[in-house]
N, C-alpha and C. Protein backbone atom coordinates (compact mmCIF):
# COMPACT_ATOMS: atom_id res chain seq x y z
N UNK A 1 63.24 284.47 207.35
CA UNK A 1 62.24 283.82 206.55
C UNK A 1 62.78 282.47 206.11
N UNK A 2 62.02 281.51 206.18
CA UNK A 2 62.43 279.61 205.90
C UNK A 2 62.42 279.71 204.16
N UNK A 3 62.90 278.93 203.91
CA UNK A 3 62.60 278.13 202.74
C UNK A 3 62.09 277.03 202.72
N UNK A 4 61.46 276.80 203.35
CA UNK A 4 60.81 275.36 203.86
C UNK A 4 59.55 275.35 203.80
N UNK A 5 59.03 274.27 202.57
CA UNK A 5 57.32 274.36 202.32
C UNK A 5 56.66 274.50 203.81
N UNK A 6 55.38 275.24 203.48
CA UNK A 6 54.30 274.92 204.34
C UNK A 6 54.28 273.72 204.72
N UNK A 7 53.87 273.02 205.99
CA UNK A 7 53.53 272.07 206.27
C UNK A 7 52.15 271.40 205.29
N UNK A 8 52.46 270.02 204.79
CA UNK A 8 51.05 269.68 204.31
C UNK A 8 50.69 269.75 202.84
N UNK A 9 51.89 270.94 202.49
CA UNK A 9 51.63 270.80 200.88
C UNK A 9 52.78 269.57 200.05
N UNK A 10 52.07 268.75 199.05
CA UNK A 10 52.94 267.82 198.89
C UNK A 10 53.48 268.42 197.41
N UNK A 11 52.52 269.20 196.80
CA UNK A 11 53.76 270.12 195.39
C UNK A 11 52.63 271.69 195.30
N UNK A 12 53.49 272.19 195.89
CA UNK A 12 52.96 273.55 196.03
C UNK A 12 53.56 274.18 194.86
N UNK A 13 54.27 274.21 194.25
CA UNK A 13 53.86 274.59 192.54
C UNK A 13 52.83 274.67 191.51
N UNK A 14 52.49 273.29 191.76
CA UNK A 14 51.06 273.45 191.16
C UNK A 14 49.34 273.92 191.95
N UNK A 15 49.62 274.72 192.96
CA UNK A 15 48.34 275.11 193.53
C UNK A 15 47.31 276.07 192.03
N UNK A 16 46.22 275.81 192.38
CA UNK A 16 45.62 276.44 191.39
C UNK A 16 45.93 278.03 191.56
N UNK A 17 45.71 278.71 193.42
CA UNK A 17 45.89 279.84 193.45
C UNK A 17 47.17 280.71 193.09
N UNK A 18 48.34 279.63 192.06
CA UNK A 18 49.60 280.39 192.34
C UNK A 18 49.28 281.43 190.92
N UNK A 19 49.78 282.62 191.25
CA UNK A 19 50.43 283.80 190.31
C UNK A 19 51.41 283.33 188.88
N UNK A 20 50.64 283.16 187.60
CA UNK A 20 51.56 282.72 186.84
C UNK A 20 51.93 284.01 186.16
N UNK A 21 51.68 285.01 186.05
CA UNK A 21 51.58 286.21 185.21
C UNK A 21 52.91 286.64 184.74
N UNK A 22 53.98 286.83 185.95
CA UNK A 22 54.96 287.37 185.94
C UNK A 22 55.91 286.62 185.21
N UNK A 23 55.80 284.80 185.54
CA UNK A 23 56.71 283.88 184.95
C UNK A 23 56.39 283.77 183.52
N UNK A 24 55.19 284.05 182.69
CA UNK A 24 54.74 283.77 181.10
C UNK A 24 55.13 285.48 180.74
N UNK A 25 55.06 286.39 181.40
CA UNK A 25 55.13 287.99 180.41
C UNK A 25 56.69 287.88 180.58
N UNK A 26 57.75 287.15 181.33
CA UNK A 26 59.31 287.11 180.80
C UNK A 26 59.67 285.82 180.58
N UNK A 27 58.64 285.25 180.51
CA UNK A 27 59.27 283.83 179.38
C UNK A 27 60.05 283.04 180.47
N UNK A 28 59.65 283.13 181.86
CA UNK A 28 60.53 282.64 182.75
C UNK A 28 60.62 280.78 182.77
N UNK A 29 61.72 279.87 182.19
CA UNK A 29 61.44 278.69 182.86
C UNK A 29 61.08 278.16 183.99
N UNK A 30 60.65 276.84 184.19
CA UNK A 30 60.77 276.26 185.57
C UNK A 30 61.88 275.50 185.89
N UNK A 31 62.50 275.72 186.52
CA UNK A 31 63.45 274.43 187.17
C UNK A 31 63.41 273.96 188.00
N UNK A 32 64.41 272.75 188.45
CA UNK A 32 64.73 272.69 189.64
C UNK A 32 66.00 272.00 189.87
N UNK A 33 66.47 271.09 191.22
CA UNK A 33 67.48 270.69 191.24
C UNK A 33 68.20 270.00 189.93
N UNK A 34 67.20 269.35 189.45
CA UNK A 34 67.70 268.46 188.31
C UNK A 34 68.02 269.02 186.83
N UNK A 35 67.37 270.26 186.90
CA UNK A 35 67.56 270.83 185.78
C UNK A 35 67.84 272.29 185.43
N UNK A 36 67.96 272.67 186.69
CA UNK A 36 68.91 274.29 186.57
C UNK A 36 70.02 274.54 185.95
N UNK A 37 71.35 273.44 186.70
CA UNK A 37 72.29 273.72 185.83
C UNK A 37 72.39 273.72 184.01
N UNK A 38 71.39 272.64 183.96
CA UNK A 38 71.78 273.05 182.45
C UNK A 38 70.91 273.62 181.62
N UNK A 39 70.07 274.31 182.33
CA UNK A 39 69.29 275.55 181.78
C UNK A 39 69.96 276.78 181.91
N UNK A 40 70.81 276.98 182.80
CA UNK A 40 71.83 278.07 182.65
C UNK A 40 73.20 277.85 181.79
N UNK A 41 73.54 276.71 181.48
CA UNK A 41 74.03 276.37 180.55
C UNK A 41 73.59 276.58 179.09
N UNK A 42 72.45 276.35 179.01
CA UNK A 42 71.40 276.31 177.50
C UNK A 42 71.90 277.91 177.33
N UNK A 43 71.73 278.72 178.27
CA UNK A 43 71.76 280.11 178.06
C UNK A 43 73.07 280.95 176.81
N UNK A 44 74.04 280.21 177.23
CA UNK A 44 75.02 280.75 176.51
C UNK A 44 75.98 281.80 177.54
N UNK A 45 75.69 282.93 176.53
CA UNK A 45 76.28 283.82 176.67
C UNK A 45 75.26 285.14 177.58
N UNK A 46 74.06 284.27 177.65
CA UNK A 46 73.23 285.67 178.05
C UNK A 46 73.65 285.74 179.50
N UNK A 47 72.88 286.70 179.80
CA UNK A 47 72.92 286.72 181.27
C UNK A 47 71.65 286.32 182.17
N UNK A 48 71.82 285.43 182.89
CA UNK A 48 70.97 284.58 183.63
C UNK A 48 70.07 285.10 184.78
N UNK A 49 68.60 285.20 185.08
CA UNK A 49 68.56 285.34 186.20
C UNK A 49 67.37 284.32 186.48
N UNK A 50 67.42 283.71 187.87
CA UNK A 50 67.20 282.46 188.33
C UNK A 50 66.01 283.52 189.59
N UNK A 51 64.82 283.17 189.54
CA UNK A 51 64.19 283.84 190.49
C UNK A 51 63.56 283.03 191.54
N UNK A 52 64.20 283.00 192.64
CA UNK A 52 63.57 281.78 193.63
C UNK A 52 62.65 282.12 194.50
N UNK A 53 61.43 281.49 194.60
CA UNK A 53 60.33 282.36 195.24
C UNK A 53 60.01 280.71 195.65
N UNK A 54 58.62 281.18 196.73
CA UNK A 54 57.98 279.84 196.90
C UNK A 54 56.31 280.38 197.15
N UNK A 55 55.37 279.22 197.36
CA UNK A 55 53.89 279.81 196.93
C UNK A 55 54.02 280.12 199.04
N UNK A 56 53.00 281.14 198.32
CA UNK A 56 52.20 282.08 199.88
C UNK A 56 53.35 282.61 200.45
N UNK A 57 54.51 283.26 199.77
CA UNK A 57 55.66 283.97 200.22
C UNK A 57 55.21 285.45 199.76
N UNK A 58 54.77 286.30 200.72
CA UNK A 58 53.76 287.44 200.51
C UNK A 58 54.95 287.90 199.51
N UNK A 59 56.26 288.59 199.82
CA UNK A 59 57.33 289.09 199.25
C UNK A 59 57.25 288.41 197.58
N UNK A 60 56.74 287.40 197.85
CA UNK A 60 57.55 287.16 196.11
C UNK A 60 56.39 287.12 195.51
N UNK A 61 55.10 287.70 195.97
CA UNK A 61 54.04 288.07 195.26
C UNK A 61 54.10 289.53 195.19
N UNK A 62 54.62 290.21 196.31
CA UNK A 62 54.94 291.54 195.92
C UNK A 62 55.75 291.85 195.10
N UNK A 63 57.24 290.99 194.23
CA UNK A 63 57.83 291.00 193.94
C UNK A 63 57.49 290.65 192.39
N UNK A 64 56.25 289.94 192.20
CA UNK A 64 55.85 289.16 191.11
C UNK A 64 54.98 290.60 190.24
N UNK A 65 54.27 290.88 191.38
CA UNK A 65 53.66 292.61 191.00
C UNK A 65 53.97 293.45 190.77
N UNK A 66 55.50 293.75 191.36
CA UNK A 66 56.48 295.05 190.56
C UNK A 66 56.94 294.52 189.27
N UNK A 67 57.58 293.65 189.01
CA UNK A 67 57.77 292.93 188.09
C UNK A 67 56.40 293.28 186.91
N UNK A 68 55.06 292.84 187.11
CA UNK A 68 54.17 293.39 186.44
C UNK A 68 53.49 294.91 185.75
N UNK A 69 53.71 295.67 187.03
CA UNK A 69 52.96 297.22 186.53
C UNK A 69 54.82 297.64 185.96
N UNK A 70 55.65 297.27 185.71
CA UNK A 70 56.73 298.16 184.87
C UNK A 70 57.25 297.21 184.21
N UNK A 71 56.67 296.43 183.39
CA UNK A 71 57.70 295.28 182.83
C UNK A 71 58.76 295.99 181.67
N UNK A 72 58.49 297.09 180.85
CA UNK A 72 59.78 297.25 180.00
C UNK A 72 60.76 297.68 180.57
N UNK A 73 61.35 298.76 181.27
CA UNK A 73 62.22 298.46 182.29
C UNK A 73 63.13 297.09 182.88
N UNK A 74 62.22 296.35 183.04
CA UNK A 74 62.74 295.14 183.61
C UNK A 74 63.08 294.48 182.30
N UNK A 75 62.55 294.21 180.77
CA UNK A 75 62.44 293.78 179.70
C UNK A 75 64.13 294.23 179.04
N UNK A 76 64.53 295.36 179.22
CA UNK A 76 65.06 296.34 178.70
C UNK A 76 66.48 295.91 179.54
N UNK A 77 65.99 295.29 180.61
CA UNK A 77 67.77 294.62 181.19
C UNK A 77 68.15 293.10 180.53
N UNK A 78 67.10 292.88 179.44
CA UNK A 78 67.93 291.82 178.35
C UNK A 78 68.32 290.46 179.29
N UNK A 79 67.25 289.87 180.36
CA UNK A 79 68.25 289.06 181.04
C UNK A 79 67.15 287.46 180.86
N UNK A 80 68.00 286.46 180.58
CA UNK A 80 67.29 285.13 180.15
C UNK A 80 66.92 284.87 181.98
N UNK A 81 65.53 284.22 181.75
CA UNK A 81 64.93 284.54 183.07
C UNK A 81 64.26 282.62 183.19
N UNK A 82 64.76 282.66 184.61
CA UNK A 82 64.41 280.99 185.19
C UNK A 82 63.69 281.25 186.28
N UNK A 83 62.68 279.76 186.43
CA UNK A 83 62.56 280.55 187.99
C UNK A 83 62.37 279.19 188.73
N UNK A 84 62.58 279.26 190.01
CA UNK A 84 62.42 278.09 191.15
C UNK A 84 61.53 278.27 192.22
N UNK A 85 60.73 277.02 192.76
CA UNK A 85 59.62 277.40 193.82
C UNK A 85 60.76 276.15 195.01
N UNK A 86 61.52 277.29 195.56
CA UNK A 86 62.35 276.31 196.85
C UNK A 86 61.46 276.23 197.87
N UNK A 87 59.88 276.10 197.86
CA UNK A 87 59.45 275.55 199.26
C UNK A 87 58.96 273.70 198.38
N UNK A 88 58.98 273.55 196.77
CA UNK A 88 58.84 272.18 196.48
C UNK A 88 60.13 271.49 196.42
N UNK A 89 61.56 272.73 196.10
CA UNK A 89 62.73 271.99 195.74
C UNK A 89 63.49 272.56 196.73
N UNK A 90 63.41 272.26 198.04
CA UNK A 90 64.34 272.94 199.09
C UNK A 90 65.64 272.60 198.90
N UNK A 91 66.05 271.29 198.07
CA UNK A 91 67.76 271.51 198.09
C UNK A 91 68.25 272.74 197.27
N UNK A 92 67.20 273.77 196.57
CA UNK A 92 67.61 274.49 195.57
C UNK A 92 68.35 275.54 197.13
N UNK A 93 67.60 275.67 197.81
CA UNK A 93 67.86 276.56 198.92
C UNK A 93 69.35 276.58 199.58
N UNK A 94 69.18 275.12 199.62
CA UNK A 94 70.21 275.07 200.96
C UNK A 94 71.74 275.07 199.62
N UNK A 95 71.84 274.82 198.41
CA UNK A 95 72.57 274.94 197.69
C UNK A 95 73.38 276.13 197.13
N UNK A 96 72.23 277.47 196.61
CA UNK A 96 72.80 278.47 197.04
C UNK A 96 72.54 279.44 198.19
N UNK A 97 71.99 278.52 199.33
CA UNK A 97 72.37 279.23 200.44
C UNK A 97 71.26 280.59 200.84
N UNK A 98 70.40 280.00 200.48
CA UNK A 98 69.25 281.22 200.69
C UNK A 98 68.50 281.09 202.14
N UNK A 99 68.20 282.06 202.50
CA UNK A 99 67.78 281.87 203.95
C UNK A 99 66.69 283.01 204.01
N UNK A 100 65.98 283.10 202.85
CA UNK A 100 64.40 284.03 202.66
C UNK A 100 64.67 284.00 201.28
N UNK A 101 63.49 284.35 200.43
CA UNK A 101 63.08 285.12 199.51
C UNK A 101 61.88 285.58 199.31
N UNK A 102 62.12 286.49 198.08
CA UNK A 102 62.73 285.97 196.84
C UNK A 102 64.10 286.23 197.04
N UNK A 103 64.70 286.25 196.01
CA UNK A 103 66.20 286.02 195.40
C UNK A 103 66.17 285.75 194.16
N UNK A 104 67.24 287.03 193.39
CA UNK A 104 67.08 287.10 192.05
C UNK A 104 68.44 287.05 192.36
N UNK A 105 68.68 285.64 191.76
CA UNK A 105 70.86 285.13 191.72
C UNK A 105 71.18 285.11 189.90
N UNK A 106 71.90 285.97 189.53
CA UNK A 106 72.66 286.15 188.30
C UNK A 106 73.47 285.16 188.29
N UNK A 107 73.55 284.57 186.73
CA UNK A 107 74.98 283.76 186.10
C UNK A 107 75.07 284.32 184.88
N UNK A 108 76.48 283.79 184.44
CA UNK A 108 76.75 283.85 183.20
C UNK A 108 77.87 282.47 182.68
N UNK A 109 77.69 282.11 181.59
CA UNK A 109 78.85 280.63 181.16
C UNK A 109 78.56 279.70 182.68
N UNK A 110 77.63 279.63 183.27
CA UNK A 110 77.66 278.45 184.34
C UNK A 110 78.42 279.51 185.85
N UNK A 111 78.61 280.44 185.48
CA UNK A 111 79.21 280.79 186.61
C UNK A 111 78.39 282.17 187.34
N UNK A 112 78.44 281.92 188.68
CA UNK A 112 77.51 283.06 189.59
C UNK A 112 77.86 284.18 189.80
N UNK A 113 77.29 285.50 189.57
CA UNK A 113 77.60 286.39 189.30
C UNK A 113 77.23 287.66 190.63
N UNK A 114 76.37 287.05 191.16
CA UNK A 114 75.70 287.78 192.15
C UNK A 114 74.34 287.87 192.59
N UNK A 115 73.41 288.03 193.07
CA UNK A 115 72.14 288.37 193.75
C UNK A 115 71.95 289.49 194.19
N UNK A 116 70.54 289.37 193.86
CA UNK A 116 69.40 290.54 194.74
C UNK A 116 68.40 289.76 195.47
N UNK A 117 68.68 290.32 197.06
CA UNK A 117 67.36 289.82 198.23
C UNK A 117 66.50 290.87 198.07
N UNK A 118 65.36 290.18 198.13
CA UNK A 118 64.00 290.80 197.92
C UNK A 118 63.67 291.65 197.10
N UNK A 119 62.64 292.43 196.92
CA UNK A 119 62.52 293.34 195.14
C UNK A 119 62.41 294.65 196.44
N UNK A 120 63.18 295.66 196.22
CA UNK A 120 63.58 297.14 196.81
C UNK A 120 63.43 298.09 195.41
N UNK A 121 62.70 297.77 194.27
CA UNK A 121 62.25 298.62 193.43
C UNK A 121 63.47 298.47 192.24
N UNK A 122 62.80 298.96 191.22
CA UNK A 122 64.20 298.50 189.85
C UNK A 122 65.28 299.22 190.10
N UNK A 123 65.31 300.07 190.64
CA UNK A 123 66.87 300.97 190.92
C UNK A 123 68.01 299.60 191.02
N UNK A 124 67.18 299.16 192.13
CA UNK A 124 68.06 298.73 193.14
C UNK A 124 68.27 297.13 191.95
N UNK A 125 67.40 296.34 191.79
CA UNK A 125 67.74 295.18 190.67
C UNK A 125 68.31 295.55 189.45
N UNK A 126 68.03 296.87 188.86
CA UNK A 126 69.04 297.33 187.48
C UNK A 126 70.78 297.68 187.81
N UNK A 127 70.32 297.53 189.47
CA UNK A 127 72.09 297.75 189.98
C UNK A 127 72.53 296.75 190.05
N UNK A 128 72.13 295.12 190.95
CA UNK A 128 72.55 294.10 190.95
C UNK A 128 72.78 293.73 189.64
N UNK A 129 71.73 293.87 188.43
CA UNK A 129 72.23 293.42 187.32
C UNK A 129 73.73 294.07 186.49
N UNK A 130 73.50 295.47 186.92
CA UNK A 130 75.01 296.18 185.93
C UNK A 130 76.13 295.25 186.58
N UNK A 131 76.06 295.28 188.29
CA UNK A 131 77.25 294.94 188.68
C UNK A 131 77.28 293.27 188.39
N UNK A 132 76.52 292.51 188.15
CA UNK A 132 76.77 291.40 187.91
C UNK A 132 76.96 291.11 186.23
N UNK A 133 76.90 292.02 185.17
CA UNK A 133 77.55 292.60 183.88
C UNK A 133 78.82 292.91 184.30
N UNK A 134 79.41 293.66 185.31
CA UNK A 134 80.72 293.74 185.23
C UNK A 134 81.49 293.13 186.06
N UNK A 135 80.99 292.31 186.80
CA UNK A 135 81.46 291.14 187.13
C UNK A 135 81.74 289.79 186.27
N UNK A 136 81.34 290.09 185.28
CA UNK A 136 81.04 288.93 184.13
C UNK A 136 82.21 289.51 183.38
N UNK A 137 82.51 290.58 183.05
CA UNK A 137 83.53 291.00 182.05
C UNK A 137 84.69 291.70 182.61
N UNK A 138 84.82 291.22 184.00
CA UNK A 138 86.30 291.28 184.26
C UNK A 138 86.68 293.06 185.56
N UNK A 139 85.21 293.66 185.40
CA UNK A 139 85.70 294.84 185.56
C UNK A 139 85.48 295.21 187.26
N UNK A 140 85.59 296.20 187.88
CA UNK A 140 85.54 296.34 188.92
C UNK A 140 83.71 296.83 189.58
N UNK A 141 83.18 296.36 190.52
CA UNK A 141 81.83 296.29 190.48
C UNK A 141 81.81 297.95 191.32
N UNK A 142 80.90 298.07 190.95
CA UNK A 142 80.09 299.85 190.75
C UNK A 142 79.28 299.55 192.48
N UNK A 143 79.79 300.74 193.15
CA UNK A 143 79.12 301.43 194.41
C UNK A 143 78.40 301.90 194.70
């Protein structure tokens, strides 16, 4: 899967048809190249997650919808939430190296902690998040 806008769209962020639901019920920012880093900076101490999707990426509308029908669960992993549309900011892509999404990439203090490709149900993202918690505090990451 590209990270590379559709042909033709000149800011596909702002389409009227995009899905805002998921980014306003977790308070998700917008970023982009210019202003990620120090929105994960602003964060502190929390733990970061940066959600990179782009518009008409069926996955990160499926992804936007699990996210929706269980949000306390997802609420309940306490995580300061950003998000990026890499088909308007493709250097976000080629920077950390994404080659599909979505992609949910963890930080903490400015530093990267780990990712989850594509949404495989909360099991599987409440795991990327523990292990990127104990990756943050030194400890050995969980199997």
């Amino acid at each position: 899967m590209s990270t590379e806008p559709p042909a033709g769209l000149a800011d596909p962020s702002r389409d009227a048809h995009l899905d805002h639901r998921a980014f306003d019920a977790f308070a998700m920012r917008e970023v982009d190249d210019t202003t990620i880093d120090a929105a994960i900076a602003a964060a502190g101490d929390a733990l970061v997650c940066v959600f990179f999707w782009g518009v008409d990426c069926f996955n990160c509308e499926m992804a936007k919808k699990a996210l929706l029908a269980s949000p306390e669960p997802v609420r309940a992993l306490a995580l300061h939430w950003l998000h990026a549309n890499v088909y308007a900011h493709p250097e976000l892509g080629r920077r950390f190296g994404l080659h599909g999404i979505p992609v949910f990439m963890f930080f903490q203090d400015g530093k990267k902690l780990g990712r989850a490709t594509g949404w495989h149900g909360h099991g599987q993202f409440a795991a990327a998040v523990a292990n990127a918690r104990l990756k943050a505090s030194g400890k050995p990451l969980a199997g």
